[in-house]
C-alpha atoms as a PDB file:
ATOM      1  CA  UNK A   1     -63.875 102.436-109.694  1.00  0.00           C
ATOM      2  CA  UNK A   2     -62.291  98.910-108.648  1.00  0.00           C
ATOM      3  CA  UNK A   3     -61.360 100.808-105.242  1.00  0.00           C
ATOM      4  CA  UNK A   4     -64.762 102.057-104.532  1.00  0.00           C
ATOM      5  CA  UNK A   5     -66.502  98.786-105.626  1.00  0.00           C
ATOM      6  CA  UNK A   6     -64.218  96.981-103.182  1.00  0.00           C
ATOM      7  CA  UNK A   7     -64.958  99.391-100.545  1.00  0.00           C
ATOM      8  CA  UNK A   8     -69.385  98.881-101.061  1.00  0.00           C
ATOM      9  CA  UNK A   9     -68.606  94.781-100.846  1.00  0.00           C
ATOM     10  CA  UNK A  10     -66.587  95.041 -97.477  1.00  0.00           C
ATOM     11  CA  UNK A  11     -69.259  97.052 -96.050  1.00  0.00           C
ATOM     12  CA  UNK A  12     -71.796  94.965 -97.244  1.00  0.00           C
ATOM     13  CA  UNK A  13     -69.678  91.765 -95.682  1.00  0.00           C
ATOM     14  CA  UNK A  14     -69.550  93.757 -92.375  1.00  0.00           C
ATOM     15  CA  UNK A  15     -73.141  94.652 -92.394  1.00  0.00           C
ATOM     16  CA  UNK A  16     -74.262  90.348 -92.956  1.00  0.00           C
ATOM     17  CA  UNK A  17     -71.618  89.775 -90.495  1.00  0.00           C
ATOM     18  CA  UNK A  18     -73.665  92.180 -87.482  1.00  0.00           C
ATOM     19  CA  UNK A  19     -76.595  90.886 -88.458  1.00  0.00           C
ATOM     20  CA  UNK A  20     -75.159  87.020 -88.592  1.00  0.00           C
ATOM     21  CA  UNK A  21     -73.596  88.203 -84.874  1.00  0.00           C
ATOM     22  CA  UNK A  22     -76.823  89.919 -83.191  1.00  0.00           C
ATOM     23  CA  UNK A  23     -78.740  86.590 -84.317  1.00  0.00           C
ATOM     24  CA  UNK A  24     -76.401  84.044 -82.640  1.00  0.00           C
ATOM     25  CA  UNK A  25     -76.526  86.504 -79.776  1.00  0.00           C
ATOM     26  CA  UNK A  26     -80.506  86.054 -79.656  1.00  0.00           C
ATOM     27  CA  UNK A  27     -80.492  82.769 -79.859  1.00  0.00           C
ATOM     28  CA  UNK A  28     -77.726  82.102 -76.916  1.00  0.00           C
ATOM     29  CA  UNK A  29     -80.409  83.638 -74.960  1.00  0.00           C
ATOM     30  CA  UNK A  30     -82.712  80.243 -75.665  1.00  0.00           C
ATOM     31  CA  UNK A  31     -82.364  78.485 -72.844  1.00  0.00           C
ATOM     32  CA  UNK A  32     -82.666  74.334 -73.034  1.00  0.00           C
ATOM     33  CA  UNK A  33     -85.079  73.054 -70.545  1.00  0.00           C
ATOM     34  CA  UNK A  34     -84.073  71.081 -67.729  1.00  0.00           C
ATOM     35  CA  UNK A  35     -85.784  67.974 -66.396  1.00  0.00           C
ATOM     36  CA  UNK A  36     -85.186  65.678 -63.438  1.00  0.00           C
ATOM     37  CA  UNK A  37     -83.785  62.602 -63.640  1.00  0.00           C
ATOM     38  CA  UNK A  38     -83.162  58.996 -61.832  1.00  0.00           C
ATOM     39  CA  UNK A  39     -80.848  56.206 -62.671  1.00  0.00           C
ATOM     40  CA  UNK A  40     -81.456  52.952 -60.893  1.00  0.00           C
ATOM     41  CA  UNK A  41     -79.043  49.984 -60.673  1.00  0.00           C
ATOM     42  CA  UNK A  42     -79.914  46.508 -60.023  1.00  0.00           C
ATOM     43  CA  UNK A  43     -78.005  43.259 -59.365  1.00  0.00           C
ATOM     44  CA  UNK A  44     -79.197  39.975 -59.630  1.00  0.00           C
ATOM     45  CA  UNK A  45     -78.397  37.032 -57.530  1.00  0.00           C
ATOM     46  CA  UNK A  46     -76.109  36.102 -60.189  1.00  0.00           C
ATOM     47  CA  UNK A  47     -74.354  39.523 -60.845  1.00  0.00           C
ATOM     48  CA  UNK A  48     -76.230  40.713 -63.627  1.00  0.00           C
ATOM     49  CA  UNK A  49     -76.899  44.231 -64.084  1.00  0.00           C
ATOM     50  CA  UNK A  50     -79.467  46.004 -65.043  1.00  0.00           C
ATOM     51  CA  UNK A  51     -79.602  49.967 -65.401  1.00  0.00           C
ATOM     52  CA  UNK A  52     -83.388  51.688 -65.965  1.00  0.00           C
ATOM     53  CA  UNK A  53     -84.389  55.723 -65.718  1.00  0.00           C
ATOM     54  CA  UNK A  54     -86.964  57.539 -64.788  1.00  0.00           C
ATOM     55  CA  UNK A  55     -88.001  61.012 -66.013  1.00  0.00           C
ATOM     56  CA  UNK A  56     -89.664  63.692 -64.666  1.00  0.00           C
ATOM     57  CA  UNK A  57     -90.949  65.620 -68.276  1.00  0.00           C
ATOM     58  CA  UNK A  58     -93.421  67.815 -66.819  1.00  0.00           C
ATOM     59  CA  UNK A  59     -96.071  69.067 -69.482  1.00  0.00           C
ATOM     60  CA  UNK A  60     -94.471  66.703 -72.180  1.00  0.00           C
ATOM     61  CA  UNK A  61     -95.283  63.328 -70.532  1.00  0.00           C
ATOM     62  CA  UNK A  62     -98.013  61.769 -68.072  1.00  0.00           C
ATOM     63  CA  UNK A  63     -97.962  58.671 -65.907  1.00  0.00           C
ATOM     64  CA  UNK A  64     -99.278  55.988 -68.357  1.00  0.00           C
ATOM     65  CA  UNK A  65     -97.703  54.840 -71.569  1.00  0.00           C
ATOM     66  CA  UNK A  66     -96.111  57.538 -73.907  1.00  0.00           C
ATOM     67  CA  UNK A  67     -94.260  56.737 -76.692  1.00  0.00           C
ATOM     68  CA  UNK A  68     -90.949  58.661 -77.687  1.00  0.00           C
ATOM     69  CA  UNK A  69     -90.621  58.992 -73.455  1.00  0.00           C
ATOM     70  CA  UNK A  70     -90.847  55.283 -72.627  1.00  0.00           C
ATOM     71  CA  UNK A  71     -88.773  52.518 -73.567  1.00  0.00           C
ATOM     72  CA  UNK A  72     -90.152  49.243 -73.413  1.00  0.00           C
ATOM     73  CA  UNK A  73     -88.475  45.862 -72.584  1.00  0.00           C
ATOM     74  CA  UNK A  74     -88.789  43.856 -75.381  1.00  0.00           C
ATOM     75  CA  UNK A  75     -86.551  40.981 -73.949  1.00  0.00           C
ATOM     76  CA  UNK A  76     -87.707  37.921 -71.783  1.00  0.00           C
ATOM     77  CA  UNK A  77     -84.604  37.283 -69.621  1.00  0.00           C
ATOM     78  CA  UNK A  78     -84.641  35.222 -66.753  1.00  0.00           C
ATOM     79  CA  UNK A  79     -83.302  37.714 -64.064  1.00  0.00           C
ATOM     80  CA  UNK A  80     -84.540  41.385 -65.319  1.00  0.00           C
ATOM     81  CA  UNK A  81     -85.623  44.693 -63.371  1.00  0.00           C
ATOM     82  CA  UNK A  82     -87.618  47.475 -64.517  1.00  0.00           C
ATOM     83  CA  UNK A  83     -90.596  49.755 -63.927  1.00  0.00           C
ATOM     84  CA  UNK A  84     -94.116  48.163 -64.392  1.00  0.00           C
ATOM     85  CA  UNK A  85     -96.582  50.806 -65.798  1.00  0.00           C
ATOM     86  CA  UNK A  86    -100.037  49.799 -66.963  1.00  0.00           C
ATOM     87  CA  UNK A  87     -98.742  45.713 -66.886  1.00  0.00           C
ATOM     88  CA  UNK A  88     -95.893  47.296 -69.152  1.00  0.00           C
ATOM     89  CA  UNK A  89     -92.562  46.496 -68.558  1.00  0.00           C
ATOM     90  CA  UNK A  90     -90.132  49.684 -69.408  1.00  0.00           C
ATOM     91  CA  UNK A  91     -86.349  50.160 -68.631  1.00  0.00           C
ATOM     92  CA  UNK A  92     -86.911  54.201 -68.991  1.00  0.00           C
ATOM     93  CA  UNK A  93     -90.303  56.163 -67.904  1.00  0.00           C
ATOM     94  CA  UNK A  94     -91.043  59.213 -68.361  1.00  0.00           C
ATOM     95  CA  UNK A  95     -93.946  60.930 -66.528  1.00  0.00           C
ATOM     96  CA  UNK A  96     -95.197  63.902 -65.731  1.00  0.00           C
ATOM     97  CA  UNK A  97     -94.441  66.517 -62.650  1.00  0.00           C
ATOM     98  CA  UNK A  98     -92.239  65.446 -59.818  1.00  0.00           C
ATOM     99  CA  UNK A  99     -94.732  65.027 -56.841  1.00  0.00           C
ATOM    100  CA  UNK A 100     -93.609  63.791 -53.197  1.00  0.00           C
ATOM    101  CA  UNK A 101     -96.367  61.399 -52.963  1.00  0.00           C
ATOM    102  CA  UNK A 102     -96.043  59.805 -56.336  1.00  0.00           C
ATOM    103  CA  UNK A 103     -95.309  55.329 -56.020  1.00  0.00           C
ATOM    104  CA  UNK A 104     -93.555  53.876 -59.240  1.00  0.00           C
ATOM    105  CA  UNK A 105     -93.738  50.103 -59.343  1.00  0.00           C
ATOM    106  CA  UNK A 106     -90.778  47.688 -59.772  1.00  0.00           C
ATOM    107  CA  UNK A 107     -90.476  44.700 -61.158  1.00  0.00           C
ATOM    108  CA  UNK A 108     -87.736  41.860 -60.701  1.00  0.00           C
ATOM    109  CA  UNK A 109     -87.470  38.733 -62.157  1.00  0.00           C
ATOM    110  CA  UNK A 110     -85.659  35.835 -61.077  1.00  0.00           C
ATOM    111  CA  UNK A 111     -84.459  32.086 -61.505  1.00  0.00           C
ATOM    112  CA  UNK A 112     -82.924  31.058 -58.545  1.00  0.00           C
ATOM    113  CA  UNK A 113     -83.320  31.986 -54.660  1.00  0.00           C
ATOM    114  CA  UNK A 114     -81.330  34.896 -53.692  1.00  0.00           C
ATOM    115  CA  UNK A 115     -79.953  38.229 -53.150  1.00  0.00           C
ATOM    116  CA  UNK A 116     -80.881  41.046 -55.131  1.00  0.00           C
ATOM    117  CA  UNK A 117     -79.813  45.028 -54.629  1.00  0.00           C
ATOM    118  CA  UNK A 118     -81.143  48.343 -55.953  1.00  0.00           C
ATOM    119  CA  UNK A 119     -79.182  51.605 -55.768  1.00  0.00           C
ATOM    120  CA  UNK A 120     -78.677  55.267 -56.814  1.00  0.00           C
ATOM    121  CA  UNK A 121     -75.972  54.975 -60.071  1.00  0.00           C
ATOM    122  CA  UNK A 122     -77.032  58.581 -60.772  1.00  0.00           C
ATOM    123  CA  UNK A 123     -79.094  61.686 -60.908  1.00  0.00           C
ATOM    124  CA  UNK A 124     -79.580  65.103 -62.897  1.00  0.00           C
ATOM    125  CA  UNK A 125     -81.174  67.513 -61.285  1.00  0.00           C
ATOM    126  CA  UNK A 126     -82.068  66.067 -58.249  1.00  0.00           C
ATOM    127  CA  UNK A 127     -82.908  67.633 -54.979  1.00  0.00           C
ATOM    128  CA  UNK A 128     -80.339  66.642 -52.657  1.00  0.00           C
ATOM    129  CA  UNK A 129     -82.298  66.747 -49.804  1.00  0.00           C
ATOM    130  CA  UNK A 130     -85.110  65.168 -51.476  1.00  0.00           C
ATOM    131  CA  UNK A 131     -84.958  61.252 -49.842  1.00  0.00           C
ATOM    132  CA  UNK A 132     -85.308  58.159 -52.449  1.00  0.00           C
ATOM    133  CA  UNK A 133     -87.078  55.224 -51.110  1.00  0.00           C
ATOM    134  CA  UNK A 134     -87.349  51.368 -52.251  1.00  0.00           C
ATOM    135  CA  UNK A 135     -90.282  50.094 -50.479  1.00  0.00           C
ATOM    136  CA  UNK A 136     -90.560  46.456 -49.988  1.00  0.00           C
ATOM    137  CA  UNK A 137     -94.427  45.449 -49.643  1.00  0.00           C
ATOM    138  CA  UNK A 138     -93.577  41.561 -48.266  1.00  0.00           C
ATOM    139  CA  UNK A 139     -91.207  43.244 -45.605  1.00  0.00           C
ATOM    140  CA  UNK A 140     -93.776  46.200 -45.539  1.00  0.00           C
ATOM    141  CA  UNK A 141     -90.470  48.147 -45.055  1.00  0.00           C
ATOM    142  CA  UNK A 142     -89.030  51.228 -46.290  1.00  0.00           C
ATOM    143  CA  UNK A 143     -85.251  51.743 -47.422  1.00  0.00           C
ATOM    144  CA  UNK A 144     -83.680  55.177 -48.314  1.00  0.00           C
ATOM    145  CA  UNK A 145     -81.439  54.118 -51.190  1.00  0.00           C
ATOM    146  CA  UNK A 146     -79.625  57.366 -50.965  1.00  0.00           C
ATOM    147  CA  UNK A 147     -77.626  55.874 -48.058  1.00  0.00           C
ATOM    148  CA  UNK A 148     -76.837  53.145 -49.661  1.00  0.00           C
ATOM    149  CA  UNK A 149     -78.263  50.097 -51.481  1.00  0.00           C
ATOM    150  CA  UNK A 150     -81.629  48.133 -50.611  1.00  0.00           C
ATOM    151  CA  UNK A 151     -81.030  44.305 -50.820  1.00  0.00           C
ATOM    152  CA  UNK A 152     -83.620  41.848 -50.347  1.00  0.00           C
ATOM    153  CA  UNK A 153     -83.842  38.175 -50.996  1.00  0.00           C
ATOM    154  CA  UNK A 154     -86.326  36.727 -53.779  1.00  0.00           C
ATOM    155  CA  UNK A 155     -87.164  33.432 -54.622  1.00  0.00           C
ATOM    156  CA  UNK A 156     -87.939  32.127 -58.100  1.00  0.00           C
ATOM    157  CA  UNK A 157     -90.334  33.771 -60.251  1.00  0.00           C
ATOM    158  CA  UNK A 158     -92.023  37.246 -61.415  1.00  0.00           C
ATOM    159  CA  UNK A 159     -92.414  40.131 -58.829  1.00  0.00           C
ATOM    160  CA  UNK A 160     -94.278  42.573 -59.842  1.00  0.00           C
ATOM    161  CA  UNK A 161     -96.537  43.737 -56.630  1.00  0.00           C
ATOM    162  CA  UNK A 162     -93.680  43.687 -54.087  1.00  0.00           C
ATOM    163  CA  UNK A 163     -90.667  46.825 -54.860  1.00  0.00           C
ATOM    164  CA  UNK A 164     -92.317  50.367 -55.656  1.00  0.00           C
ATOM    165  CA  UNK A 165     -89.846  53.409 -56.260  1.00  0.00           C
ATOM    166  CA  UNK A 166     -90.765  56.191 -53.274  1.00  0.00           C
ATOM    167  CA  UNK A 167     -89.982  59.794 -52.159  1.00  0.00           C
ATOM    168  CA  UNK A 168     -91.918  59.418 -48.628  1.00  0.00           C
ATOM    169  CA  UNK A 169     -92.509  57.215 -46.437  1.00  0.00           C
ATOM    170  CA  UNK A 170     -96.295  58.368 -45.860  1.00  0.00           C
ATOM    171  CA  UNK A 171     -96.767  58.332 -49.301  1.00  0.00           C
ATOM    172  CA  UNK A 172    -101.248  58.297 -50.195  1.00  0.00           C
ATOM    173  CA  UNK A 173    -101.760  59.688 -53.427  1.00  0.00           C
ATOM    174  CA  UNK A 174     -99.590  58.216 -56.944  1.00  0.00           C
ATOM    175  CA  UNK A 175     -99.300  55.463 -59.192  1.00  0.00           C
ATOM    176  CA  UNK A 176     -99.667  51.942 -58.229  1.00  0.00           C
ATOM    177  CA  UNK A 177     -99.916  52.700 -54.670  1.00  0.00           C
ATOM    178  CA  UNK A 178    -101.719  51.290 -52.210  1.00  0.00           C
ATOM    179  CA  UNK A 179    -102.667  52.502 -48.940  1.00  0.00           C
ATOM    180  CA  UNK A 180    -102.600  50.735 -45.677  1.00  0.00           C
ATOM    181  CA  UNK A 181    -106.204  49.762 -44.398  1.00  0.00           C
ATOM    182  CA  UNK A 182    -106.707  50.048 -40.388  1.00  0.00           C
ATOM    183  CA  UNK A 183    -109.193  47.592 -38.714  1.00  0.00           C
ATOM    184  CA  UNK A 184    -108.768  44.378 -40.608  1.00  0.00           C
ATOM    185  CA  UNK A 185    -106.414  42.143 -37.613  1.00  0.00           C
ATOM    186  CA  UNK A 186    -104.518  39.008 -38.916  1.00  0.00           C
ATOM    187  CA  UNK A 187    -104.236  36.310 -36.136  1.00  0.00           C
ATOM    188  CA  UNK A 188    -102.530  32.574 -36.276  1.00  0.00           C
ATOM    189  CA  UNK A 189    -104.695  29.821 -34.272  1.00  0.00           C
ATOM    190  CA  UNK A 190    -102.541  27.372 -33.196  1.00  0.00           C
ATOM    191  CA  UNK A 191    -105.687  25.371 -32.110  1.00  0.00           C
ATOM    192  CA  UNK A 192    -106.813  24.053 -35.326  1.00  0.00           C
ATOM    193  CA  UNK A 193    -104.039  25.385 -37.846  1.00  0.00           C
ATOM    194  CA  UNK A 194    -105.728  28.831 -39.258  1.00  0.00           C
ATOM    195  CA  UNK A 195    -105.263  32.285 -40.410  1.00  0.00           C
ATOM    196  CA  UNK A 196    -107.869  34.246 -38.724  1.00  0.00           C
ATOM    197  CA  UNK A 197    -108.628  37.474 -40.319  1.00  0.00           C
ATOM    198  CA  UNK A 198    -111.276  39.815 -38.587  1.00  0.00           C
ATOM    199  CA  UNK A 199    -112.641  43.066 -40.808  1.00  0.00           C
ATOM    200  CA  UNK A 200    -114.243  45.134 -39.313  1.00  0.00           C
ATOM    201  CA  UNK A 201    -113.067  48.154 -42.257  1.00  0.00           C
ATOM    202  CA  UNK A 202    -115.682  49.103 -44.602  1.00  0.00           C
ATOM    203  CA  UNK A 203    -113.343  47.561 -47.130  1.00  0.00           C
ATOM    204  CA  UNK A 204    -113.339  44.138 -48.553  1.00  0.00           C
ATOM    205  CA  UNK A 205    -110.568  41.709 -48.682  1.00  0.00           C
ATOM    206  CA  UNK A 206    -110.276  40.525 -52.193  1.00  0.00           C
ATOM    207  CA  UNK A 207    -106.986  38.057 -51.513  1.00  0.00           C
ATOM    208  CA  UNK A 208    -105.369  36.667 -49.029  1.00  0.00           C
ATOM    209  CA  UNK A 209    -101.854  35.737 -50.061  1.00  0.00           C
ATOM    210  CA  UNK A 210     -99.068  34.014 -48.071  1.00  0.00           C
ATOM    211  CA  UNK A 211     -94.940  34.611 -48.449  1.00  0.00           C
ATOM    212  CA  UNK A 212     -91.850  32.934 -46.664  1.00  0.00           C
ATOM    213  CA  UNK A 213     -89.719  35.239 -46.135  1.00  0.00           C
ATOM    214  CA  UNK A 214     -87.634  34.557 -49.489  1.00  0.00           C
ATOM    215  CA  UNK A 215     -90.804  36.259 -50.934  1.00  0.00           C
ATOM    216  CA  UNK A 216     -92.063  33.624 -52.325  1.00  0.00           C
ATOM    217  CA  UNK A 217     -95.541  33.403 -52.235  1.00  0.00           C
ATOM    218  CA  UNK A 218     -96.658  29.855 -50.900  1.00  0.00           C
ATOM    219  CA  UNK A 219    -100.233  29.963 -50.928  1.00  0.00           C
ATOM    220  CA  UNK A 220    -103.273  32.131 -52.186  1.00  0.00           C
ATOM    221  CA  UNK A 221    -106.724  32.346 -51.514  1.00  0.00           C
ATOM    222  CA  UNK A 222    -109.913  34.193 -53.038  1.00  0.00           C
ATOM    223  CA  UNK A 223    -111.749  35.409 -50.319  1.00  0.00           C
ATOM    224  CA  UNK A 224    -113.733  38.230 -51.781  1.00  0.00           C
ATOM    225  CA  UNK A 225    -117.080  36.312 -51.160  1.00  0.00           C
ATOM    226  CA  UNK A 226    -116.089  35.137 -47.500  1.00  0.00           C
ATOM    227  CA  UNK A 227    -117.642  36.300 -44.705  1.00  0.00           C
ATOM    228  CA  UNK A 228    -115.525  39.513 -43.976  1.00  0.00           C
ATOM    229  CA  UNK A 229    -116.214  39.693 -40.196  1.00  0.00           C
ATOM    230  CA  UNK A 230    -114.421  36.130 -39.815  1.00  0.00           C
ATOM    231  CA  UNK A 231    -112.248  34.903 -42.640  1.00  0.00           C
ATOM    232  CA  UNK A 232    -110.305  31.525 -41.475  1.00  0.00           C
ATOM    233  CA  UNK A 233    -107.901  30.121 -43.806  1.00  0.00           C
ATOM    234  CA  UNK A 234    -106.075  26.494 -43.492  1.00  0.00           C
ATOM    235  CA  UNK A 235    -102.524  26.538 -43.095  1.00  0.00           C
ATOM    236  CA  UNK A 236    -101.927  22.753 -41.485  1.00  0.00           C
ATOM    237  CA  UNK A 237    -100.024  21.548 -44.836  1.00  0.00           C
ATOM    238  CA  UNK A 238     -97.167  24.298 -44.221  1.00  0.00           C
ATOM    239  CA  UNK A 239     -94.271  24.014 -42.361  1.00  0.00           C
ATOM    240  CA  UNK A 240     -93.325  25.830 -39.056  1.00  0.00           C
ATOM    241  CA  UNK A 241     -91.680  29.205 -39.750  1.00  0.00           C
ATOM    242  CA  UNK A 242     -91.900  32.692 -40.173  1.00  0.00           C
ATOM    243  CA  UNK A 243     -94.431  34.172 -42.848  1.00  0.00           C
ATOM    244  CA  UNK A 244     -95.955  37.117 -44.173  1.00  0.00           C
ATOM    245  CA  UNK A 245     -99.492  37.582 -44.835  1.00  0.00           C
ATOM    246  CA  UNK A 246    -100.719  40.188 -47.561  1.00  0.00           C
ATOM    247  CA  UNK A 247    -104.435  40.990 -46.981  1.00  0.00           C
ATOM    248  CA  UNK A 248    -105.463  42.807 -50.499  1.00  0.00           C
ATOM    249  CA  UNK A 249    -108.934  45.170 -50.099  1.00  0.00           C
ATOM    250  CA  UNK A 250    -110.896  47.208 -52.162  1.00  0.00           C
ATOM    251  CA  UNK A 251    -109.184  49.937 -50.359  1.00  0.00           C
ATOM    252  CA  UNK A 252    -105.322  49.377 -50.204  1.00  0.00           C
ATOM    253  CA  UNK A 253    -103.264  46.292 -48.504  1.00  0.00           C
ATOM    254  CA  UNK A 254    -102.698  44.860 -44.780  1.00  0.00           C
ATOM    255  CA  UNK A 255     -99.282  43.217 -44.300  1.00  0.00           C
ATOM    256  CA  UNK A 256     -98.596  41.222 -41.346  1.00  0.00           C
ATOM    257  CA  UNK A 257     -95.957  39.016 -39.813  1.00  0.00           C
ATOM    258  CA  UNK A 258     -96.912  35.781 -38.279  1.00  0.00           C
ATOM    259  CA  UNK A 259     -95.280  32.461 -36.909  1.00  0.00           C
ATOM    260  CA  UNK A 260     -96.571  29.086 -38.268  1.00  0.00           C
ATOM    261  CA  UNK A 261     -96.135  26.464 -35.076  1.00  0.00           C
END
């Protein structure tokens, strides 16, 4: 009786056992999703580092704020980098879809003059022929990070409306972007010490504002009630040099290059 009791348990044990087996097997076949991701690297003037992610969650996240996907910085330190979403300051974002045309806006902060650079540290489940852009809106120039790092120099002070995160060049559509405006011309007069800017765009310039080429800016001016066709700005109290000019519209952003004599 012992024999044939012990006999009914072991088959029982085997019997839990193929069912225990046949539902691990079931659930190998789960298979974890896989999302996209970006690691950025930053160095200040000063050699600090700072390390911030973006995600690409697909159906689980969108492009503004979403908490348990975003991580906010909650510190105030004098040289800092991150992404700026909806005047939010977060060292990881996670959005939606990966899309070509997609812009993802940078911030820096700094205390002194400087060099600052921006690289790839590393990626999951990136395209490797996909190109990865820092886009400098003072420069108005474009740098693919993936062959190496972007450097720039910054004065002192917030920047939150010059670096942007890009994956094209001609990107139109996305976040925080802003499109370049055709048929707005930005001239120096030597003559009387001006900044002559001519629209003749169905836009309308909003600001004018003026950067050395540290990025600082030097000067702005509201010019949203101007008269667009002939906008002349006074620039006699700056010194000779090199400067940029950002001309901001209700449609997107002119940059332009001038020298101050």
């Amino acid at each position: 009786m012992k024999k044939i009791y012990k006999h009914a348990c072991a088959i029982l044990l085997l019997g839990l056992l193929m069912i225990t087996s046949n539902a691990l097997a079931q659930d190998d076949d789960f298979e974890t999703p896989v999302y996209t991701k970006i690691r950025l690297g930053f160095h200040s003037h000063n050699n600090f580092y700072r390390q911030i992610l973006i995600g690409f969650e697909e159906d689980n996240a969108t492009e503004g704020i979403d908490p348990g996907f975003d991580a906010v910085n909650v510190f105030n330190l004098p040289n800092d980098f991150y992404f700026l979403c909806d005047n939010t300051e977060l060292f990881i974002q996670g959005v939606g879809y990966y899309n070509t045309n997609n812009v993802y806006p940078l911030g820096v902060r700094s205390n002194s003059v400087g060099t600052i650079t921006i690289n790839i540290d590393a990626t999951e489940n990136w395209d490797p022929t996909q190109e990865v852009y820092i886009y400098d809106a003072v420069m108005n120039t474009f740098s693919n990070i993936k062959n190496g790092p972007f450097t720039a120099n910054v004065g002192i002070g917030t920047f939150n409306d010059r670096f942007s995160l890009r994956f094209s060049t001609q990107s139109t559509l996305g976040v925080g972007n802003t499109p370049i405006v055709s048929n707005i011309s930005v001239n120096y007069v030597t003559t009387d010490k001006t900044l002559s800017i001519l629209n003749n765009s169905t836009s309308t310039a909003t600001t004018v504002t003026l950067y050395n080429l540290s990025g600082q800016s030097v000067n702005t001016w509201n010019v949203s009630k101007m008269n667009q066709t002939s906008i002349s700005l006074p620039v006699s109290n700056l010194s000779a040099g090199v400067y940029l000019v950002n001309v901001d519209t209700s449609n997107g952003a002119v940059t332009k290059k001038i020298l101050l004599k």
